[in-house]
N, C-alpha and C. Protein backbone atom coordinates (compact mmCIF):
# COMPACT_ATOMS: atom_id res chain seq x y z
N UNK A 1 11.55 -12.77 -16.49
CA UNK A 1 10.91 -11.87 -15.55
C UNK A 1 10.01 -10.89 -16.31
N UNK A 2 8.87 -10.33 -15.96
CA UNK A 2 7.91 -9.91 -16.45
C UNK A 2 8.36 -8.37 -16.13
N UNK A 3 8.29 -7.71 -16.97
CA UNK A 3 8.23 -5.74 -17.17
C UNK A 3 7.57 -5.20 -16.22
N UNK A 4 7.87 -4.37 -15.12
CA UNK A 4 7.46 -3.57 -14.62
C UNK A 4 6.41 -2.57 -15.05
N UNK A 5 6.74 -2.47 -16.43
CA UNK A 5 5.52 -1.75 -16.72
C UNK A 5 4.46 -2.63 -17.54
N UNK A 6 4.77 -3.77 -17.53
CA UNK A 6 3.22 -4.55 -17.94
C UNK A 6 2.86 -4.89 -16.76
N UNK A 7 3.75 -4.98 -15.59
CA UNK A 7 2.40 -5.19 -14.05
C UNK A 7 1.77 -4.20 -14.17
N UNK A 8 2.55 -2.68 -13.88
CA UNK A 8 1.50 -1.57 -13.39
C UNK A 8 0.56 -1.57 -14.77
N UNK A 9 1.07 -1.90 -15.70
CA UNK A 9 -0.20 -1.69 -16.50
C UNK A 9 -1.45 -2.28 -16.32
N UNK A 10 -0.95 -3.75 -16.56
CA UNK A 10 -1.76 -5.11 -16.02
C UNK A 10 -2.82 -4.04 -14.92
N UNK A 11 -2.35 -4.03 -13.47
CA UNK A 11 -3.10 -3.59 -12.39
C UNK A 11 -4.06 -2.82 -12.52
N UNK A 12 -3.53 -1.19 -13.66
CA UNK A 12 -4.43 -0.42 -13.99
C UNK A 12 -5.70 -0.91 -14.70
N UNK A 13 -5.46 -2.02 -15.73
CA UNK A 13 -6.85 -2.34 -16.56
C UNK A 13 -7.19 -3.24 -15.49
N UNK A 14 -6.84 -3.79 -14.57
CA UNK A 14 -7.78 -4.72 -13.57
C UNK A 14 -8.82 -4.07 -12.60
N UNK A 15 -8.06 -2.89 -12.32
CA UNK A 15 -8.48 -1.96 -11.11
C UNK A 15 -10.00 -1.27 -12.04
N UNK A 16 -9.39 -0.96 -13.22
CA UNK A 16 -10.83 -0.09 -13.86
C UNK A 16 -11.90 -0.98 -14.35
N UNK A 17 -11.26 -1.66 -14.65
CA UNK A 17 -12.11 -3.14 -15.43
C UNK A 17 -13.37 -3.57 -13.80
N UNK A 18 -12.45 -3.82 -13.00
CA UNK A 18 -13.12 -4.27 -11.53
C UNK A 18 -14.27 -3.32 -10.80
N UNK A 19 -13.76 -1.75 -11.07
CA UNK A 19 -14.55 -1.31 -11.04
C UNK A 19 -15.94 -1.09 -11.47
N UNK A 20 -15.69 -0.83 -12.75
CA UNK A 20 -16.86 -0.53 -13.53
C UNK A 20 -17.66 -2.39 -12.83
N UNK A 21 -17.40 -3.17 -13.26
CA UNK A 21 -18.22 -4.29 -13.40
C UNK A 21 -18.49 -4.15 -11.58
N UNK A 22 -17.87 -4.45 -10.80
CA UNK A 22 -18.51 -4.21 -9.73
C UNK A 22 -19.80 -3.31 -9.14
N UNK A 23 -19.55 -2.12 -10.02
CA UNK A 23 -20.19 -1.00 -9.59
C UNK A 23 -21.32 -0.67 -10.78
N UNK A 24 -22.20 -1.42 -11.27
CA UNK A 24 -22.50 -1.31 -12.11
C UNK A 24 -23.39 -0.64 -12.37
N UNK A 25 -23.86 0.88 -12.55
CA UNK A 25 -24.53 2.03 -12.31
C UNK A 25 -25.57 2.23 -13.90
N UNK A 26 -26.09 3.05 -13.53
CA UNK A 26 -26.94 3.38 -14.52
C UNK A 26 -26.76 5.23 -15.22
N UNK A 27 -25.87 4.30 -16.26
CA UNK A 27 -25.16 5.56 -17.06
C UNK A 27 -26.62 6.06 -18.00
N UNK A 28 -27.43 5.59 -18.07
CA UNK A 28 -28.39 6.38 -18.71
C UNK A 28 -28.97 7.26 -18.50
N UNK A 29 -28.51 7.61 -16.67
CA UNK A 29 -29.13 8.45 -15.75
C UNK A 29 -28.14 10.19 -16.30
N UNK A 30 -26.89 9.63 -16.50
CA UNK A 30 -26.14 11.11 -16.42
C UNK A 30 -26.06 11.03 -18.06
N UNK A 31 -26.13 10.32 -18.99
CA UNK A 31 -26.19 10.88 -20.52
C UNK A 31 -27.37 11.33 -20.70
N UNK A 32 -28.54 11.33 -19.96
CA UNK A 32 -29.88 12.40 -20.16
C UNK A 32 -29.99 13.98 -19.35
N UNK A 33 -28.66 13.68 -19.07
CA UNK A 33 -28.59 15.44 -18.03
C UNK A 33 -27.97 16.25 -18.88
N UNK A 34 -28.43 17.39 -18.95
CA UNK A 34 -28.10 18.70 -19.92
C UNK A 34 -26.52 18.94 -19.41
N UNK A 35 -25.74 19.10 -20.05
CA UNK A 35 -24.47 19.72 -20.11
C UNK A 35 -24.41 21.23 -20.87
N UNK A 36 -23.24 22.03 -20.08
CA UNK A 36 -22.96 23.33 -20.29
C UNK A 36 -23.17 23.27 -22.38
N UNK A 37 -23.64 24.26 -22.43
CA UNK A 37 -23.45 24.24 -23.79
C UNK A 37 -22.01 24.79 -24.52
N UNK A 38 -20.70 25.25 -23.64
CA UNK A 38 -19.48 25.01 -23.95
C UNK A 38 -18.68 23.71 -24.59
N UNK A 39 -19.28 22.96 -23.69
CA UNK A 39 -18.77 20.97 -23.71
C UNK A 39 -18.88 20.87 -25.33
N UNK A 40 -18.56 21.36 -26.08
CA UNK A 40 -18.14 20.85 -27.48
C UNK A 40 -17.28 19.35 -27.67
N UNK A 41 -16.32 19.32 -26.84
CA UNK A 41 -15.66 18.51 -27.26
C UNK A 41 -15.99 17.42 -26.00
N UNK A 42 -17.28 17.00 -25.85
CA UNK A 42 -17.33 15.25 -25.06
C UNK A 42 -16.89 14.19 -26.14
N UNK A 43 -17.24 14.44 -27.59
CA UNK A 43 -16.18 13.18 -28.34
C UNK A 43 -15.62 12.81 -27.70
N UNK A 44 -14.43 13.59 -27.50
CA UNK A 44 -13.00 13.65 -26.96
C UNK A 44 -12.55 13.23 -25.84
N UNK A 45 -13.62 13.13 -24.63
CA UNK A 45 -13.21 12.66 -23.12
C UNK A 45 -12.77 11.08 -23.30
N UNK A 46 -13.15 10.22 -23.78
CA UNK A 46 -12.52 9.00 -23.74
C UNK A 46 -11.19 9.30 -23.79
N UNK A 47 -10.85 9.68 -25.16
CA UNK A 47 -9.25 9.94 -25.91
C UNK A 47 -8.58 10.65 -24.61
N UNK A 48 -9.27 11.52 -24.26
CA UNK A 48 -8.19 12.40 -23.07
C UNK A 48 -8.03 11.62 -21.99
N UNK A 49 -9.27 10.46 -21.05
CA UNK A 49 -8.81 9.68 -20.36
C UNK A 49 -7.59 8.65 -20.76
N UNK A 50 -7.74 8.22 -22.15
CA UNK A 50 -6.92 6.87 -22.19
C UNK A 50 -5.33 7.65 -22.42
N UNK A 51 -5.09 8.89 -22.51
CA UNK A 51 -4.03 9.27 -22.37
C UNK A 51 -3.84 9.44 -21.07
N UNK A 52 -4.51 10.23 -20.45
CA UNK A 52 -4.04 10.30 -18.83
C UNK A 52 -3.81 9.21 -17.98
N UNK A 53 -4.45 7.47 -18.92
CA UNK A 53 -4.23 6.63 -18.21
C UNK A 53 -2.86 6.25 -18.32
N UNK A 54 -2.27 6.52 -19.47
CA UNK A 54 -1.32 5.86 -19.99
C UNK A 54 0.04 7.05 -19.23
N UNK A 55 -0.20 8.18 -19.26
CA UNK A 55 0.98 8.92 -18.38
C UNK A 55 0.65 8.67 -17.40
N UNK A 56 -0.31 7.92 -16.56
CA UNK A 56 -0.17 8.04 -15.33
C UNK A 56 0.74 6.60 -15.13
N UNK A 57 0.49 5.44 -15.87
CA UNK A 57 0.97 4.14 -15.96
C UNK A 57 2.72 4.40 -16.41
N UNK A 58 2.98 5.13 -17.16
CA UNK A 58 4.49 5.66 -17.10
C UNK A 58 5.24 6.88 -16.39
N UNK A 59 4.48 7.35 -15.34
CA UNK A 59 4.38 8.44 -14.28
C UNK A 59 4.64 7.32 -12.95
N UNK A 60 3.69 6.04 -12.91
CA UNK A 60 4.75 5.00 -11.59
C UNK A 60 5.50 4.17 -12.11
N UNK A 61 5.51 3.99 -13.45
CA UNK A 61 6.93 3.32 -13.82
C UNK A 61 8.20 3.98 -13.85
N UNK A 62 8.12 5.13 -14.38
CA UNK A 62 9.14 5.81 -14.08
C UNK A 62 9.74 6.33 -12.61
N UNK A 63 9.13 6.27 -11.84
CA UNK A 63 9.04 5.73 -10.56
C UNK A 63 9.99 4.74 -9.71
N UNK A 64 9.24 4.04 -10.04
CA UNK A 64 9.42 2.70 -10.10
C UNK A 64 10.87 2.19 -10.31
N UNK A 65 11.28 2.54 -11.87
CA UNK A 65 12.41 2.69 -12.30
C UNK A 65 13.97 2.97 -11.48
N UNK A 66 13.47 4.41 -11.11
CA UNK A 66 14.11 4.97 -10.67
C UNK A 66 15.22 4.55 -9.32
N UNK A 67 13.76 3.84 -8.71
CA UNK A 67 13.65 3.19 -6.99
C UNK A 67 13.14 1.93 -6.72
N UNK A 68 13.92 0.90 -7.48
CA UNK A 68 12.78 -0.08 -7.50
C UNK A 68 12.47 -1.08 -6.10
N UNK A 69 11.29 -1.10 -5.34
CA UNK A 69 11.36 -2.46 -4.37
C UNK A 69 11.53 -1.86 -3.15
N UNK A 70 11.72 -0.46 -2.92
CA UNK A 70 12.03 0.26 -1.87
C UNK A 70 10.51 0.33 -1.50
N UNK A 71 11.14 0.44 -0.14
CA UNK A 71 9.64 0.89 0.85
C UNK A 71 8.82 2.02 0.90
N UNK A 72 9.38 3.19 0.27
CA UNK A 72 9.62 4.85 0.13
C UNK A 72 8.47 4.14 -1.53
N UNK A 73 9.01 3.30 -2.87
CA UNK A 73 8.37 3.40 -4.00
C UNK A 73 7.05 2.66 -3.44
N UNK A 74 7.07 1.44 -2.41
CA UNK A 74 5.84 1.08 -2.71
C UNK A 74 4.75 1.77 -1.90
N UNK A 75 4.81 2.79 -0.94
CA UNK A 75 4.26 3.06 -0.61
C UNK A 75 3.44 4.29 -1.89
N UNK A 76 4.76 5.14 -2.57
CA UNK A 76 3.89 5.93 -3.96
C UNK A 76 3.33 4.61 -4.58
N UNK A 77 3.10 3.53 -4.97
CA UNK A 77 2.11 2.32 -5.62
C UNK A 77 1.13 2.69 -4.96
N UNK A 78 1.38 2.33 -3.57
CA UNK A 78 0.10 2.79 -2.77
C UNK A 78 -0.78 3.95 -3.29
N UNK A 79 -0.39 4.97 -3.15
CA UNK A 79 -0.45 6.59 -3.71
C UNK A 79 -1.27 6.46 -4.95
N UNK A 80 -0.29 5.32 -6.05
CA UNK A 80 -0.80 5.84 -7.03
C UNK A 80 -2.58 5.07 -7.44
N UNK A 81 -2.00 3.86 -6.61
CA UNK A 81 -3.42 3.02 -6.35
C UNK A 81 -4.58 3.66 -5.98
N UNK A 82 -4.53 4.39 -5.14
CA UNK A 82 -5.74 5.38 -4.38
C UNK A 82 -6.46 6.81 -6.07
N UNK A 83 -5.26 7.01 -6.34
CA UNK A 83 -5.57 7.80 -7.59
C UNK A 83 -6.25 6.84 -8.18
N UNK A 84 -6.08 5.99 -8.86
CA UNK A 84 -7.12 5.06 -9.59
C UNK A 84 -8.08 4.97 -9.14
N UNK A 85 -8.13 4.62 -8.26
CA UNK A 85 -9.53 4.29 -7.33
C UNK A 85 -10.42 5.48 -7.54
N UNK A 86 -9.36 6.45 -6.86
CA UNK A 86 -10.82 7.69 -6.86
C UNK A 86 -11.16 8.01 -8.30
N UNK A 87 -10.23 8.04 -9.17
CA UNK A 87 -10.84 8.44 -10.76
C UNK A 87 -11.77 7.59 -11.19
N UNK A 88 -11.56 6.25 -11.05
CA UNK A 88 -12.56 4.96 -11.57
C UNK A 88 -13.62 5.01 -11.10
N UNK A 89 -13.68 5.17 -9.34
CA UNK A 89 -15.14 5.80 -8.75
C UNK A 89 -16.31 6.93 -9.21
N UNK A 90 -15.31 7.64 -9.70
CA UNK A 90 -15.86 8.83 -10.18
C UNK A 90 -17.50 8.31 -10.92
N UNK A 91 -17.31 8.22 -11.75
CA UNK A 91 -18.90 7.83 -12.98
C UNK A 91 -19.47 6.79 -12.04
N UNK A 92 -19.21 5.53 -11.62
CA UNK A 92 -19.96 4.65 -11.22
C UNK A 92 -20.94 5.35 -9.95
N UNK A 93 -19.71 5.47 -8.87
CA UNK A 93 -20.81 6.02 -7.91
C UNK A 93 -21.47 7.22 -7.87
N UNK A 94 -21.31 8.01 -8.80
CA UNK A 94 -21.98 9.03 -8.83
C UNK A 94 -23.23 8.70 -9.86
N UNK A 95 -23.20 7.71 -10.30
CA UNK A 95 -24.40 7.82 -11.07
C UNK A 95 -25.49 6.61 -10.12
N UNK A 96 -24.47 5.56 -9.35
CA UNK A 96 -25.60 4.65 -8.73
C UNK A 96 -26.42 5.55 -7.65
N UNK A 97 -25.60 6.66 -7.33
CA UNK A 97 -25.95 7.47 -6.42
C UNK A 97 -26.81 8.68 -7.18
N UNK A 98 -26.60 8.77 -7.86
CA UNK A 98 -28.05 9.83 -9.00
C UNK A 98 -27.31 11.52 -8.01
N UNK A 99 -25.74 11.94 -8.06
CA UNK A 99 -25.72 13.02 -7.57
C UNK A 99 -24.43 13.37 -8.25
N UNK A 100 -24.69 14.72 -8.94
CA UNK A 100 -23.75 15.18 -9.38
C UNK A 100 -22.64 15.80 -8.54
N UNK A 101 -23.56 16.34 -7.31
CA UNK A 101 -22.61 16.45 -6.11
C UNK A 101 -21.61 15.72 -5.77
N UNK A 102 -22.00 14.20 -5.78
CA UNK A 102 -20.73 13.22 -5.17
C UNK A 102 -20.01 13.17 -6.56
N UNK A 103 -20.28 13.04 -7.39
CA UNK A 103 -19.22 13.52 -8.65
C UNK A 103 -18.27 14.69 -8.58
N UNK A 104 -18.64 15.65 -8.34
CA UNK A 104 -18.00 17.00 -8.44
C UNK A 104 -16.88 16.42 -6.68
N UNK A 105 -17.44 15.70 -5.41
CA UNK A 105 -16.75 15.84 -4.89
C UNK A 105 -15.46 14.36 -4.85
N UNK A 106 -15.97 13.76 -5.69
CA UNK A 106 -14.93 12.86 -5.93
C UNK A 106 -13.90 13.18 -6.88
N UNK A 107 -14.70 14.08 -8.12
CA UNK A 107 -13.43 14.73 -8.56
C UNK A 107 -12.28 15.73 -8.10
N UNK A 108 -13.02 16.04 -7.37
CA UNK A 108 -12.40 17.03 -6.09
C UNK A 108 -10.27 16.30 -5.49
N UNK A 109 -11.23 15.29 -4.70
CA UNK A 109 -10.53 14.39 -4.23
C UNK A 109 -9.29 14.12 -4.66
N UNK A 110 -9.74 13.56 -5.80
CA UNK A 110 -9.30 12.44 -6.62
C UNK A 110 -7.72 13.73 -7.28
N UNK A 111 -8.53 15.13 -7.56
CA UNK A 111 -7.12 15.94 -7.92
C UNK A 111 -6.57 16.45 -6.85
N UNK A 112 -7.29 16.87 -5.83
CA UNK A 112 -6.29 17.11 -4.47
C UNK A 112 -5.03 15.71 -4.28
N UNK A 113 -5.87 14.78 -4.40
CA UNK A 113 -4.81 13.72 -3.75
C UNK A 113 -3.57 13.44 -5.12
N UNK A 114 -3.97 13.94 -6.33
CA UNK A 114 -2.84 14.37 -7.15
C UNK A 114 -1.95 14.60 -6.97
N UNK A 115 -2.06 16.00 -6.69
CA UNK A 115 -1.16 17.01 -5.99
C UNK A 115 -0.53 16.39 -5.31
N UNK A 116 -1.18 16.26 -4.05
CA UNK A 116 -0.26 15.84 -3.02
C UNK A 116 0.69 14.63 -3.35
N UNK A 117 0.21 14.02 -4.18
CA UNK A 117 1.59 12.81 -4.72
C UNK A 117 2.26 13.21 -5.70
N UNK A 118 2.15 14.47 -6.37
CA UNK A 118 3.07 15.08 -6.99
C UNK A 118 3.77 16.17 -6.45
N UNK A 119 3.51 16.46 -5.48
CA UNK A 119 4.57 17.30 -4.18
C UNK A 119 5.47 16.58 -3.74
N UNK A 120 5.06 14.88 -3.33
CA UNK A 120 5.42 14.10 -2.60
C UNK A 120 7.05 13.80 -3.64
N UNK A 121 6.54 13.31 -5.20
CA UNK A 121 7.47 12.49 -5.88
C UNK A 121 8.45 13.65 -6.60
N UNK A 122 8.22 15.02 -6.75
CA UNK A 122 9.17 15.99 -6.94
C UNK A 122 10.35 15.63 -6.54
N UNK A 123 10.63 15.59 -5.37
CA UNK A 123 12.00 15.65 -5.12
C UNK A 123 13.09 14.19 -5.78
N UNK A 124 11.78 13.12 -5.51
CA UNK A 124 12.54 11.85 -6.18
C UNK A 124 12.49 11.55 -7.54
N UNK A 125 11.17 12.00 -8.25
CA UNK A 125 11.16 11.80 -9.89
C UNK A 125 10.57 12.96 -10.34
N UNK A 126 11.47 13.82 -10.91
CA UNK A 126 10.77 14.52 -11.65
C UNK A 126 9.59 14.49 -12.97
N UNK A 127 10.70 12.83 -13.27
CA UNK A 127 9.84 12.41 -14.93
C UNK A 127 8.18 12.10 -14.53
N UNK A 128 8.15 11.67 -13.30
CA UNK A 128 6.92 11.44 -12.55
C UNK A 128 6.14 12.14 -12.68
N UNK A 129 6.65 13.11 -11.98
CA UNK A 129 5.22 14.36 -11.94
C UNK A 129 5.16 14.68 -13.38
N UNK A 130 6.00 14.88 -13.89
CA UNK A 130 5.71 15.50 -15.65
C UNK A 130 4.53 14.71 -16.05
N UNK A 131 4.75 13.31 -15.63
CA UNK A 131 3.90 12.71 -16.69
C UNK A 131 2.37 12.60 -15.58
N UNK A 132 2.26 12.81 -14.56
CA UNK A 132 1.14 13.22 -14.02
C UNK A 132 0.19 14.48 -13.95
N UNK A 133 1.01 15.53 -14.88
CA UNK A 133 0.44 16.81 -15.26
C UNK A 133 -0.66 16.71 -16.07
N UNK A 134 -0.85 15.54 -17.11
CA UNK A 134 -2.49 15.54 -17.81
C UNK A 134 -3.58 15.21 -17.05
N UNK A 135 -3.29 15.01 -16.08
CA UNK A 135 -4.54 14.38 -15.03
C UNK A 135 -4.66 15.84 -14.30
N UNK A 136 -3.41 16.13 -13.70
CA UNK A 136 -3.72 17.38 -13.24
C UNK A 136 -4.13 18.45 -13.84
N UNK A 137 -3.88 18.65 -15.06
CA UNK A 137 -4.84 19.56 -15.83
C UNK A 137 -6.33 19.22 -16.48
N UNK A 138 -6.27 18.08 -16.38
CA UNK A 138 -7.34 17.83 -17.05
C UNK A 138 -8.81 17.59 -16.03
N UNK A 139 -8.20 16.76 -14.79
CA UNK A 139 -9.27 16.71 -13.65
C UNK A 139 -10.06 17.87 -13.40
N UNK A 140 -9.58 19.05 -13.10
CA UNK A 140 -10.40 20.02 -12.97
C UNK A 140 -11.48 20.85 -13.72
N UNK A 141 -11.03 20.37 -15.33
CA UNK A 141 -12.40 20.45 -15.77
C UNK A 141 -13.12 19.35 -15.89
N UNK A 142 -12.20 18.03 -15.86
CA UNK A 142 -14.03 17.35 -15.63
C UNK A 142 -14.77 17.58 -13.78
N UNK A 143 -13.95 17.91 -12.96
CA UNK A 143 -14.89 18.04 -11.89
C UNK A 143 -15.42 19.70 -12.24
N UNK A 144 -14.87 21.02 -12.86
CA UNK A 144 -15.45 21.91 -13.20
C UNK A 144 -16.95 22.00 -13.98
N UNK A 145 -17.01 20.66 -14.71
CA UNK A 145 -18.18 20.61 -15.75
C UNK A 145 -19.30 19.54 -14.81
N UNK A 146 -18.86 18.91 -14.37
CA UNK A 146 -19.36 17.82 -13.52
C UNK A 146 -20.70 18.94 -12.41
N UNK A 147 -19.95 20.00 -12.00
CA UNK A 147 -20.48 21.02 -10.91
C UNK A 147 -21.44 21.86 -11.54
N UNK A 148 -20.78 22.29 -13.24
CA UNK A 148 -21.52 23.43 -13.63
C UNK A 148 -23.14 22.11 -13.91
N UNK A 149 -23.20 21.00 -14.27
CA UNK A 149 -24.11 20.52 -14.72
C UNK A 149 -25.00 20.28 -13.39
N UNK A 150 -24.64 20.72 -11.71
CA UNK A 150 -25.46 20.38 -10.78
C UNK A 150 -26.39 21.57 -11.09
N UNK A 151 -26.09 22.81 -11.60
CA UNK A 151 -27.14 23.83 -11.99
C UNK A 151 -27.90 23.88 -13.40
N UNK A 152 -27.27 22.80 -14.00
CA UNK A 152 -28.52 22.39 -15.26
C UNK A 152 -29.28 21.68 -15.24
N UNK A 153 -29.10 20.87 -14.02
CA UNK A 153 -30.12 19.78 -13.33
C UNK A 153 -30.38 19.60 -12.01
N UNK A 154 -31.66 20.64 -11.76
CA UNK A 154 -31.66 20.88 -10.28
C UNK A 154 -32.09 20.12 -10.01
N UNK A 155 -33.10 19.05 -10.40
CA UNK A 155 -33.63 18.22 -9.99
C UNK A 155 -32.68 17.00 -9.82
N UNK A 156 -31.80 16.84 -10.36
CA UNK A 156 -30.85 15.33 -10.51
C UNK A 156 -30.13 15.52 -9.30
C-alpha cells in the first residue's frame, strides 16, 4: 500500500506542475516591474515557498493521520486542495492578466481561506495548524509586496 504522504505529496506536485503548464503566462511581464526597494531578500522566495509547500503537505498528512478516510478528513483534502489552487493561481493569472491587483487579490484569498481551515482543523489537529503557520505568515507579505508594487507600477 502506498504512503499517505506520497499521495498528498504526489497531488501537490501534480496540482502545481498542472498549473503552471496549463496557465502559461508571461513572467517577463512581472520580473520587469519595479519592486519596493525593501525586497532584499527575493533570492529567497523560492526557498520560503518550497518550505511552505512541504508544511503544508505534512499539515494534511498529519491530518490525515490522525482521521483517516472519514468524511469530516476528506472534506479538509477538499480545503486543503482549494489552498493549492489559490496559491498556484497566484503568478500565472495574475501575470496572463497583466494586474497586480488580481495578484494582491488572490493573495488575499488564498490567506483568508487559510485561516478559515485553520480555525476549522484546531479543534481536531493541532499538529495541523502548526504546520500551516508558514503560509500563514508568510502569505501576507507576499500579497503585502504584491500591492505595494501596484504603486510602483501605475501603469501595469
Amino acid at each position: 500500500m502506498i504512503s499517505p504522504l506520497i499521495i498528498i505529496a504526489s497531488i501537490t506536485l501534480l496540482i502545481a506542475v498542472s498549473i503552471n503548464s496549463i496557465f502559461k503566462s508571461d513572467y517577463g511581464w512581472f520580473n520587469r516591474l519595479r519592486r519596493p526597494q525593501w525586497l532584499t531578500f527575493e533570492w529567497a522566495i523560492p526557498f520560503i515557498w518550497i518550505f511552505v509547500f512541504i508544511c503544508g503537505v505534512y499539515s494534511a498528512y498529519q491530518l490525515w493521520i490522525k482521521k483517516p478516510g472519514t468524511t469530516e478528513t476528506w472534506l479538509f483534502m477538499a480545503g486543503y486542495l482549494l489552498l493549492e489552487v489559490l496559491v498556484m493561481a497566484y503568478t500565472p493569472v495574475m501575470c496572463k492578466l497583466r494586474s497586480l491587483r488580481a495578484g494582491t487579490i488572490i493573495g488575499a484569498t488564498g490567506f483568508f481561506w487559510g485561516l478559515i481551515l485553520a480555525v476549522f482543523l484546531w479543534p481536531i489537529s493541532r499538529e495541523s495548524v502548526f504546520l500551516l503557520l508558514p503560509y500563514l505568515l508568510w502569505s501576507p507579505v507576499g500579497t503585502y509586496v504584491t500591492w505595494e508594487m501596484i504603486f510602483l507600477n501605475p501603469l501595469d
